[in-house]
N, C-alpha and C. Protein backbone atom coordinates (compact mmCIF):
# COMPACT_ATOMS: atom_id res chain seq x y z
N UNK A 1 -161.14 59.78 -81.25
CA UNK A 1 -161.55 59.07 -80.05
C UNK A 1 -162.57 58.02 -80.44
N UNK A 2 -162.31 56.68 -80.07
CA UNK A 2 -163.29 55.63 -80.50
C UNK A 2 -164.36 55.89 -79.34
N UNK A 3 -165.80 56.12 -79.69
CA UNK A 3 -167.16 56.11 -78.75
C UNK A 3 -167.30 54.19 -78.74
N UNK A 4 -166.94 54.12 -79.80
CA UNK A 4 -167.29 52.82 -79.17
C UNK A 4 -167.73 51.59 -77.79
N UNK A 5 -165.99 52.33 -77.60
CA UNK A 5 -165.78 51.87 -76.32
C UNK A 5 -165.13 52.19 -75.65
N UNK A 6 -166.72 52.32 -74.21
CA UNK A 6 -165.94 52.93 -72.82
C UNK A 6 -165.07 52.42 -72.19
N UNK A 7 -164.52 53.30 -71.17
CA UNK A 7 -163.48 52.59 -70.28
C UNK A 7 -164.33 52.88 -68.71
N UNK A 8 -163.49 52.12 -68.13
CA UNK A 8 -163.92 51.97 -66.64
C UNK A 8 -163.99 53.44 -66.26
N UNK A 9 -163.36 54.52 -66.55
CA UNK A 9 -163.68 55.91 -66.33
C UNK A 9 -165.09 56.29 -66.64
N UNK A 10 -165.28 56.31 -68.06
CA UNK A 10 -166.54 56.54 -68.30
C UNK A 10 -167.41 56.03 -67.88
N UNK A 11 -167.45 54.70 -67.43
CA UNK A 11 -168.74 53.90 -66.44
C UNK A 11 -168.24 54.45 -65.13
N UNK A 12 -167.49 54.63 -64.31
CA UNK A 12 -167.32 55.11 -63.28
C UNK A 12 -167.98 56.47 -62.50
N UNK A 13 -168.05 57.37 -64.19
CA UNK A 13 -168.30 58.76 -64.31
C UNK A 13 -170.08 58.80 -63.90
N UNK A 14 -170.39 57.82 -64.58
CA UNK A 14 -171.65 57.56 -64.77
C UNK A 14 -172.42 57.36 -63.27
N UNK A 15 -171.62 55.90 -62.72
CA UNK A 15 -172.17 55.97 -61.35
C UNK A 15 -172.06 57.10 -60.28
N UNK A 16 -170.72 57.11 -60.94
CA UNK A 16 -170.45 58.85 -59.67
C UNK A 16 -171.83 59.62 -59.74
N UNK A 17 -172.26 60.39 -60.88
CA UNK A 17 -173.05 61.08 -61.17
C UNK A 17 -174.51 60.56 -60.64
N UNK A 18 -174.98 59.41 -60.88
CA UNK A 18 -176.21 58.80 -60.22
C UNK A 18 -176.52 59.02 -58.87
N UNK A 19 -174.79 58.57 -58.11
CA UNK A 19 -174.83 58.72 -56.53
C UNK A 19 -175.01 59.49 -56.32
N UNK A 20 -174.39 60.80 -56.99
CA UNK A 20 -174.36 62.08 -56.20
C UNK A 20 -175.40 62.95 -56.68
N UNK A 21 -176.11 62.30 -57.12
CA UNK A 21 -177.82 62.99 -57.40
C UNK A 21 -178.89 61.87 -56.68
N UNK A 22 -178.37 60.81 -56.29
CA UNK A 22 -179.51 60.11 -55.95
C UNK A 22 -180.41 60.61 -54.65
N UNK A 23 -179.79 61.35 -53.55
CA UNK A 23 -180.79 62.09 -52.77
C UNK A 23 -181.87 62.77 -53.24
N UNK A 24 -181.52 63.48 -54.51
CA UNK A 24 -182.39 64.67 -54.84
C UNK A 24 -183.56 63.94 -56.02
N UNK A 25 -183.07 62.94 -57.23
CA UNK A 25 -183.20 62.42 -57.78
C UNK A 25 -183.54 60.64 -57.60
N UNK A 26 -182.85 60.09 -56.93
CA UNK A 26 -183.21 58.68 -56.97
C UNK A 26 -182.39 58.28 -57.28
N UNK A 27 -182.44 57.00 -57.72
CA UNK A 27 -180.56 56.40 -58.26
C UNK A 27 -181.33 56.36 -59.55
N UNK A 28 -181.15 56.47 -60.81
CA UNK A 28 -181.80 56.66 -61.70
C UNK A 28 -180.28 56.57 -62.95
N UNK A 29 -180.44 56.56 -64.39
CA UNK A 29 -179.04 56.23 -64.89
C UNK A 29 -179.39 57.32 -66.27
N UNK A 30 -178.07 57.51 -66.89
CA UNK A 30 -177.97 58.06 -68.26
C UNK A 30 -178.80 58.03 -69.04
N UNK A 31 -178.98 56.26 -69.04
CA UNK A 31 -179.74 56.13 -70.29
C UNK A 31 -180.94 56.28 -69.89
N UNK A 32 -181.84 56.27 -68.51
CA UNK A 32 -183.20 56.32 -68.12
C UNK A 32 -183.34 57.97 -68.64
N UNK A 33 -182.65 58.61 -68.12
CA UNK A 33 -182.98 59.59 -68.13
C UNK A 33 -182.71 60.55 -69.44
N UNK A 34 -182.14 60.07 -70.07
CA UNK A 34 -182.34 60.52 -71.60
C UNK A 34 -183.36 60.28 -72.28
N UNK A 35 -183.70 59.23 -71.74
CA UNK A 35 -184.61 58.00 -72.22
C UNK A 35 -186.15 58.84 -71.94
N UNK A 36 -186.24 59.66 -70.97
CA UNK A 36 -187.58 60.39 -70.29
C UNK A 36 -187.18 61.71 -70.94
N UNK A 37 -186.21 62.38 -70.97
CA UNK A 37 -186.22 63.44 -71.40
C UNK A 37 -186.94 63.16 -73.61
N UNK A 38 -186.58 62.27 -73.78
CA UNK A 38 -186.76 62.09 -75.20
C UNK A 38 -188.51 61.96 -75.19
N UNK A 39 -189.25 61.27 -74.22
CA UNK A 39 -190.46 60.85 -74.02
C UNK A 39 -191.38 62.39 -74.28
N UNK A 40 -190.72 63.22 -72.79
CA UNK A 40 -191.38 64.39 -72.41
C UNK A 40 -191.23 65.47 -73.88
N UNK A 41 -190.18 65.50 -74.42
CA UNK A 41 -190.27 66.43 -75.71
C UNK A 41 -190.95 65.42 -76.67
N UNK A 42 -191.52 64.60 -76.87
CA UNK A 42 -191.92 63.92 -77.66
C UNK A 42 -193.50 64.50 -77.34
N UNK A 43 -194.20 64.55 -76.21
CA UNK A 43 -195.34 65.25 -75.44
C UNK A 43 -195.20 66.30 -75.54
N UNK A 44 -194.71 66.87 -75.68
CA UNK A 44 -194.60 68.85 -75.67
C UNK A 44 -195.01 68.35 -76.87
N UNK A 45 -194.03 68.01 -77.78
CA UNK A 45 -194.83 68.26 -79.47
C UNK A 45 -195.55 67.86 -79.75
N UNK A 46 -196.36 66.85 -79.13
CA UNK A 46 -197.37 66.27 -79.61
C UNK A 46 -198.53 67.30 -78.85
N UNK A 47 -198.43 68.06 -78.00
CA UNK A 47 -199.20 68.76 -77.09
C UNK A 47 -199.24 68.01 -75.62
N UNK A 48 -198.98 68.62 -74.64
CA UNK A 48 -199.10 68.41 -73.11
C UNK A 48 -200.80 68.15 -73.01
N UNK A 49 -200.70 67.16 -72.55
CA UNK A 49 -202.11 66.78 -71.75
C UNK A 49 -202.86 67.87 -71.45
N UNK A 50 -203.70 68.44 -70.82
CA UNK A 50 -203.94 69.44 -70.07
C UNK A 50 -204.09 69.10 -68.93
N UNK A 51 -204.35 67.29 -68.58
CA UNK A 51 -204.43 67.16 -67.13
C UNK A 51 -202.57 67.04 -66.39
N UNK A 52 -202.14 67.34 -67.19
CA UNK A 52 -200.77 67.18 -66.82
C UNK A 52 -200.48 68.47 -66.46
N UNK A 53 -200.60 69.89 -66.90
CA UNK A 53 -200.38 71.17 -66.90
C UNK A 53 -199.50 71.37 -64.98
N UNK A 54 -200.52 70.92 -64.53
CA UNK A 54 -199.81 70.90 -62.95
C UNK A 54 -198.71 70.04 -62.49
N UNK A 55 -198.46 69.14 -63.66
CA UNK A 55 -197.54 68.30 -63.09
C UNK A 55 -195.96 68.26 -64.08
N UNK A 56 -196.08 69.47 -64.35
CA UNK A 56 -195.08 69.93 -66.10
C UNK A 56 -194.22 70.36 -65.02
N UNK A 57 -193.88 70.93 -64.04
CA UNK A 57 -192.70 71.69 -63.57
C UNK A 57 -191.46 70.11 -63.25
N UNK A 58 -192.78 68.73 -62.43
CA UNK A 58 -191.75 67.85 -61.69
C UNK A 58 -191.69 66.91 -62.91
N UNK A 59 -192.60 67.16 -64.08
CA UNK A 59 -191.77 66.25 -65.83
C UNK A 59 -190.81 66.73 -65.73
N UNK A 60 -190.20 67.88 -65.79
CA UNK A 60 -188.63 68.02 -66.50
C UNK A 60 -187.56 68.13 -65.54
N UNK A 61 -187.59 67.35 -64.38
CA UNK A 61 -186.78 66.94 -63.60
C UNK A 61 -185.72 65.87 -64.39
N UNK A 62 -185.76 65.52 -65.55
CA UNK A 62 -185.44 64.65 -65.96
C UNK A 62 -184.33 65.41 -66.64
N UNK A 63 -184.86 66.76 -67.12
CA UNK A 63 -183.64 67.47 -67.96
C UNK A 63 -182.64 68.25 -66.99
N UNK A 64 -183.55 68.80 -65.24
CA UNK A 64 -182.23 68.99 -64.67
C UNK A 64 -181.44 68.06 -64.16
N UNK A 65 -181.61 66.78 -64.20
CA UNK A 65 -180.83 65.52 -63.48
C UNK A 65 -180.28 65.80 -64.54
N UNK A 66 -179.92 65.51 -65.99
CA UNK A 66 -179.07 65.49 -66.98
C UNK A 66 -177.74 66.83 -67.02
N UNK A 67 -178.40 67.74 -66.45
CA UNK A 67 -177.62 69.59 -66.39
C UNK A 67 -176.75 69.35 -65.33
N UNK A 68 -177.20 68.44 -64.66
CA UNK A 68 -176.49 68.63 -62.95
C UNK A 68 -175.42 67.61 -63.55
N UNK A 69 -175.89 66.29 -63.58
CA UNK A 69 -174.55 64.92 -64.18
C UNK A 69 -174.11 65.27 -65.11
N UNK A 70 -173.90 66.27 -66.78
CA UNK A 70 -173.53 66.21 -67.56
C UNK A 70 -171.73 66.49 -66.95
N UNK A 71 -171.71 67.70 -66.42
CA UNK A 71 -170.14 67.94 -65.87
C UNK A 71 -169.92 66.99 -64.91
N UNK A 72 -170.02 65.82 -64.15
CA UNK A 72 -169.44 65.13 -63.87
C UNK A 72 -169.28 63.74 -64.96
N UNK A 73 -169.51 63.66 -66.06
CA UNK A 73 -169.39 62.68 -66.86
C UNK A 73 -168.39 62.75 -67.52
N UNK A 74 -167.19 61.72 -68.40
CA UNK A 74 -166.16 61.86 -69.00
C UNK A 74 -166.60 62.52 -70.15
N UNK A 75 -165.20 63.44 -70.64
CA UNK A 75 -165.58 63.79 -71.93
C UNK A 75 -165.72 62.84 -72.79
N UNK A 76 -165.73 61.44 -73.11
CA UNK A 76 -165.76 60.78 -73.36
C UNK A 76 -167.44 60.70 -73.77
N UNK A 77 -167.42 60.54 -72.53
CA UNK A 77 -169.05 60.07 -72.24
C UNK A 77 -170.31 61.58 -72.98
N UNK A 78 -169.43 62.56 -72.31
CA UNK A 78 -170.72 63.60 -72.85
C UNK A 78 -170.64 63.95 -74.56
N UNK A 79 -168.91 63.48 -75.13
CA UNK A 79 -168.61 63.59 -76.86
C UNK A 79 -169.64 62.74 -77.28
N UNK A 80 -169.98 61.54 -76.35
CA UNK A 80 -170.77 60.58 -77.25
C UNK A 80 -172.27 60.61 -77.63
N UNK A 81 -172.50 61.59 -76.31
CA UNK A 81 -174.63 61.59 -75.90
C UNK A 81 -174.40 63.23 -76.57
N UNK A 82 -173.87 64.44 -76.57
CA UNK A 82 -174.05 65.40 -76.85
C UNK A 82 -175.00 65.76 -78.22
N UNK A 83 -175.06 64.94 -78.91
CA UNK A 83 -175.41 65.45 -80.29
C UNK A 83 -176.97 65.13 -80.25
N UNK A 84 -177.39 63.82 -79.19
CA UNK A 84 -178.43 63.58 -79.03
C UNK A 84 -178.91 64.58 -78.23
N UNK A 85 -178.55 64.82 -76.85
CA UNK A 85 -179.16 66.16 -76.32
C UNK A 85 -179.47 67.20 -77.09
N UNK A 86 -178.81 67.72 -77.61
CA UNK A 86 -178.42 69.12 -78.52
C UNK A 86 -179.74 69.03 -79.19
N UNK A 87 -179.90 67.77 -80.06
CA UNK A 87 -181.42 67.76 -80.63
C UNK A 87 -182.18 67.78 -80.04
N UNK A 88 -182.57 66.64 -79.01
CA UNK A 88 -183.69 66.87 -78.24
C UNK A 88 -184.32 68.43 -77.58
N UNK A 89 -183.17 68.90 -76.87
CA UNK A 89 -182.71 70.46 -76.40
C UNK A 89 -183.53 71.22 -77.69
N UNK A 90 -183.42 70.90 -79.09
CA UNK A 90 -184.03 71.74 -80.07
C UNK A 90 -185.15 72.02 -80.46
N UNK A 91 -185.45 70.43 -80.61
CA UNK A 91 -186.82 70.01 -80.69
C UNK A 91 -187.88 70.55 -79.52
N UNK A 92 -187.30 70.74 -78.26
CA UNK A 92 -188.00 71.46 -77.02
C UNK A 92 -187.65 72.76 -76.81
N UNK A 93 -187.03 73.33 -77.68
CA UNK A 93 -187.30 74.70 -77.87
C UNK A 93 -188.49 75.37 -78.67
N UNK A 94 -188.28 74.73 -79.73
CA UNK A 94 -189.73 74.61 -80.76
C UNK A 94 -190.52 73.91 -80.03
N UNK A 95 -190.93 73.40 -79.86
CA UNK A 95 -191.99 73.36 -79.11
C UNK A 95 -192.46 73.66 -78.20
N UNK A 96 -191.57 74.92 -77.63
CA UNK A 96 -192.43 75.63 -76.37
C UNK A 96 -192.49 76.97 -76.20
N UNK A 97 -193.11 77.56 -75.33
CA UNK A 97 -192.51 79.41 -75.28
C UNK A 97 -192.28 79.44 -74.21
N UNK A 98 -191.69 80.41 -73.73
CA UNK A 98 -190.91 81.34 -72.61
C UNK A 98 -192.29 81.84 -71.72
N UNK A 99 -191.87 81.43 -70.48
CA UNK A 99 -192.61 81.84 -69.51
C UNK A 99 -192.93 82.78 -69.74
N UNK A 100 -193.94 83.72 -69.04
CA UNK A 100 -193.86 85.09 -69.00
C UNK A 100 -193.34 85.94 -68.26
N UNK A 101 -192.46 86.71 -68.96
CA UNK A 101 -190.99 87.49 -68.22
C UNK A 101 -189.65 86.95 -68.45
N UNK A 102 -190.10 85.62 -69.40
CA UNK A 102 -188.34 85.14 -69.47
C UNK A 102 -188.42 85.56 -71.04
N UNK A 103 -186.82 85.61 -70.97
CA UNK A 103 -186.28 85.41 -72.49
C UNK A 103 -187.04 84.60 -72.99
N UNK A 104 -186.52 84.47 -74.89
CA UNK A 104 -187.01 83.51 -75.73
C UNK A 104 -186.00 82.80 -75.51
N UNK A 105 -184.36 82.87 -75.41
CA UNK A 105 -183.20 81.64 -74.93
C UNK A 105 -184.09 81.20 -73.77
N UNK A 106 -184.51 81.49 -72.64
CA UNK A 106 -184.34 81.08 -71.64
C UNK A 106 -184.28 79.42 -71.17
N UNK A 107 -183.60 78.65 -70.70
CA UNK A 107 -183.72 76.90 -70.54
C UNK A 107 -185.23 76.21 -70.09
N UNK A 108 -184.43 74.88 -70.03
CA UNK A 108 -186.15 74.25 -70.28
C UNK A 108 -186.97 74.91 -68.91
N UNK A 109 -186.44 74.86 -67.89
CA UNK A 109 -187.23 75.20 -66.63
C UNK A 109 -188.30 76.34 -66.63
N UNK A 110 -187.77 77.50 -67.72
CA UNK A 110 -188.10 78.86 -68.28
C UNK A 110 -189.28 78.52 -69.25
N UNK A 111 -189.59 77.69 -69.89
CA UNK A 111 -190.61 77.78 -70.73
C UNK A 111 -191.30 76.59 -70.58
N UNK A 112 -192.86 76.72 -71.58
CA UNK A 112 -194.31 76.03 -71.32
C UNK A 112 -194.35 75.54 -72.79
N UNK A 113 -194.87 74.54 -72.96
CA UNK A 113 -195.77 73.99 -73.89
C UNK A 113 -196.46 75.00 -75.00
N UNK A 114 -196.34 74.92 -76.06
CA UNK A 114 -196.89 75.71 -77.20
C UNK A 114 -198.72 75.30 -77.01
N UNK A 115 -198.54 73.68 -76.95
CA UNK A 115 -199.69 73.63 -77.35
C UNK A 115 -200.43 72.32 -76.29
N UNK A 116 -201.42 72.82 -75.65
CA UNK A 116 -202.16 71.69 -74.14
C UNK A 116 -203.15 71.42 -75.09
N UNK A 117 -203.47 70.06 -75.30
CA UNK A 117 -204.43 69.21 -75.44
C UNK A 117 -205.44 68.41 -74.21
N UNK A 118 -207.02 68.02 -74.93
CA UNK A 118 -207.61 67.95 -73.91
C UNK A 118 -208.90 68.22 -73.92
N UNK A 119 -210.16 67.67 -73.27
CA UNK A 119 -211.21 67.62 -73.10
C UNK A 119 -211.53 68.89 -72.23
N UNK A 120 -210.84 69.20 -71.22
CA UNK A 120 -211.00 70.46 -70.54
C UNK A 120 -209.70 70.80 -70.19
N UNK A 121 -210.02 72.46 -69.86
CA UNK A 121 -208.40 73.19 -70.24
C UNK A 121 -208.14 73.71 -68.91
N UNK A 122 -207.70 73.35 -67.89
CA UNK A 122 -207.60 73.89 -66.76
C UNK A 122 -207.20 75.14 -66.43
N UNK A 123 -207.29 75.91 -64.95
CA UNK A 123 -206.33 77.47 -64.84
C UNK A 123 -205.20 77.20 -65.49
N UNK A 124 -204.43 77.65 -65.97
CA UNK A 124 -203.15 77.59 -66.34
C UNK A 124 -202.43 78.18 -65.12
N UNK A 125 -200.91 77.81 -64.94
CA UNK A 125 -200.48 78.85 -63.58
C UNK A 125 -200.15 80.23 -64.35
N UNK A 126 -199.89 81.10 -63.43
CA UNK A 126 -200.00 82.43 -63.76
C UNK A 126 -198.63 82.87 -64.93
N UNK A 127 -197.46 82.42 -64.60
CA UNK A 127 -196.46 82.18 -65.40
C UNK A 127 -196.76 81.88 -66.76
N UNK A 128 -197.70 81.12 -67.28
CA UNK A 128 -197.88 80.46 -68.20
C UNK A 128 -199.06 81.14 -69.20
N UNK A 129 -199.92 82.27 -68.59
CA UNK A 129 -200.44 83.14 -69.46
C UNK A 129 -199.64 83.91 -69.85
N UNK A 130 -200.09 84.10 -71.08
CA UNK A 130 -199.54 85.46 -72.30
C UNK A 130 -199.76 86.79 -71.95
């Protein structure tokens, strides 16, 4: 299969998927949102803010907009981004732990930041102590 180049399916797939998340999400696109998901694991590993700690649940809105559009996208489209997720997906495994009470699999929604950086260290939510 040439990735090269899409066809009107695969761009089609794409908008479908935008629309039919844009209530919940915004109209927002593939590449934005890969584009934020790559940002936010880039911050986990580098360490989460600590003034961010409260605002970590509505960061990774970015990875369920991606969970929700991936099955409406051509196989086309997901053969081509998959390998990039898959890493990113890795890289934010290592770098985080499991809520408390979830698995060590458990998905991104399930786990916290290894490591909060920061001048002062706020409550943590209760989930998020050891």
């Amino acid at each position: 299969m040439d990735m090269g180049v899409l066809t009107e399916d695969d761009y089609a797939s794409v908008h479908r998927a935008s629309r039919g998340l844009a209530a919940r999400y915004g109209m927002v696109t593939l590449n934005a949102m890969m584009e934020a998901w790559q940002a936010l694991v880039q911050d986990v590993e580098e360490g989460l803010d600590a003034e961010l700690v409260w605002e970590y649940a509505n960061m990774l809105r970015c990875r369920g907009w991606l969970a929700e559009a991936w099955p409406v996208f051509t196989e086309r489209i997901r053969a081509a981004r998959q390998a990039e997720l898959d890493a990113l997906d890795a890289r934010f495994r290592l770098a985080t732990v499991p809520l408390r009470g979830q698995a060590d699999n458990a998905r991104w929604h399930s786990r916290r930041p290894r490591l909060i950086v920061g001048d002062t260290l706020p409550e943590l939510p209760g989930s998020w102590v050891l």
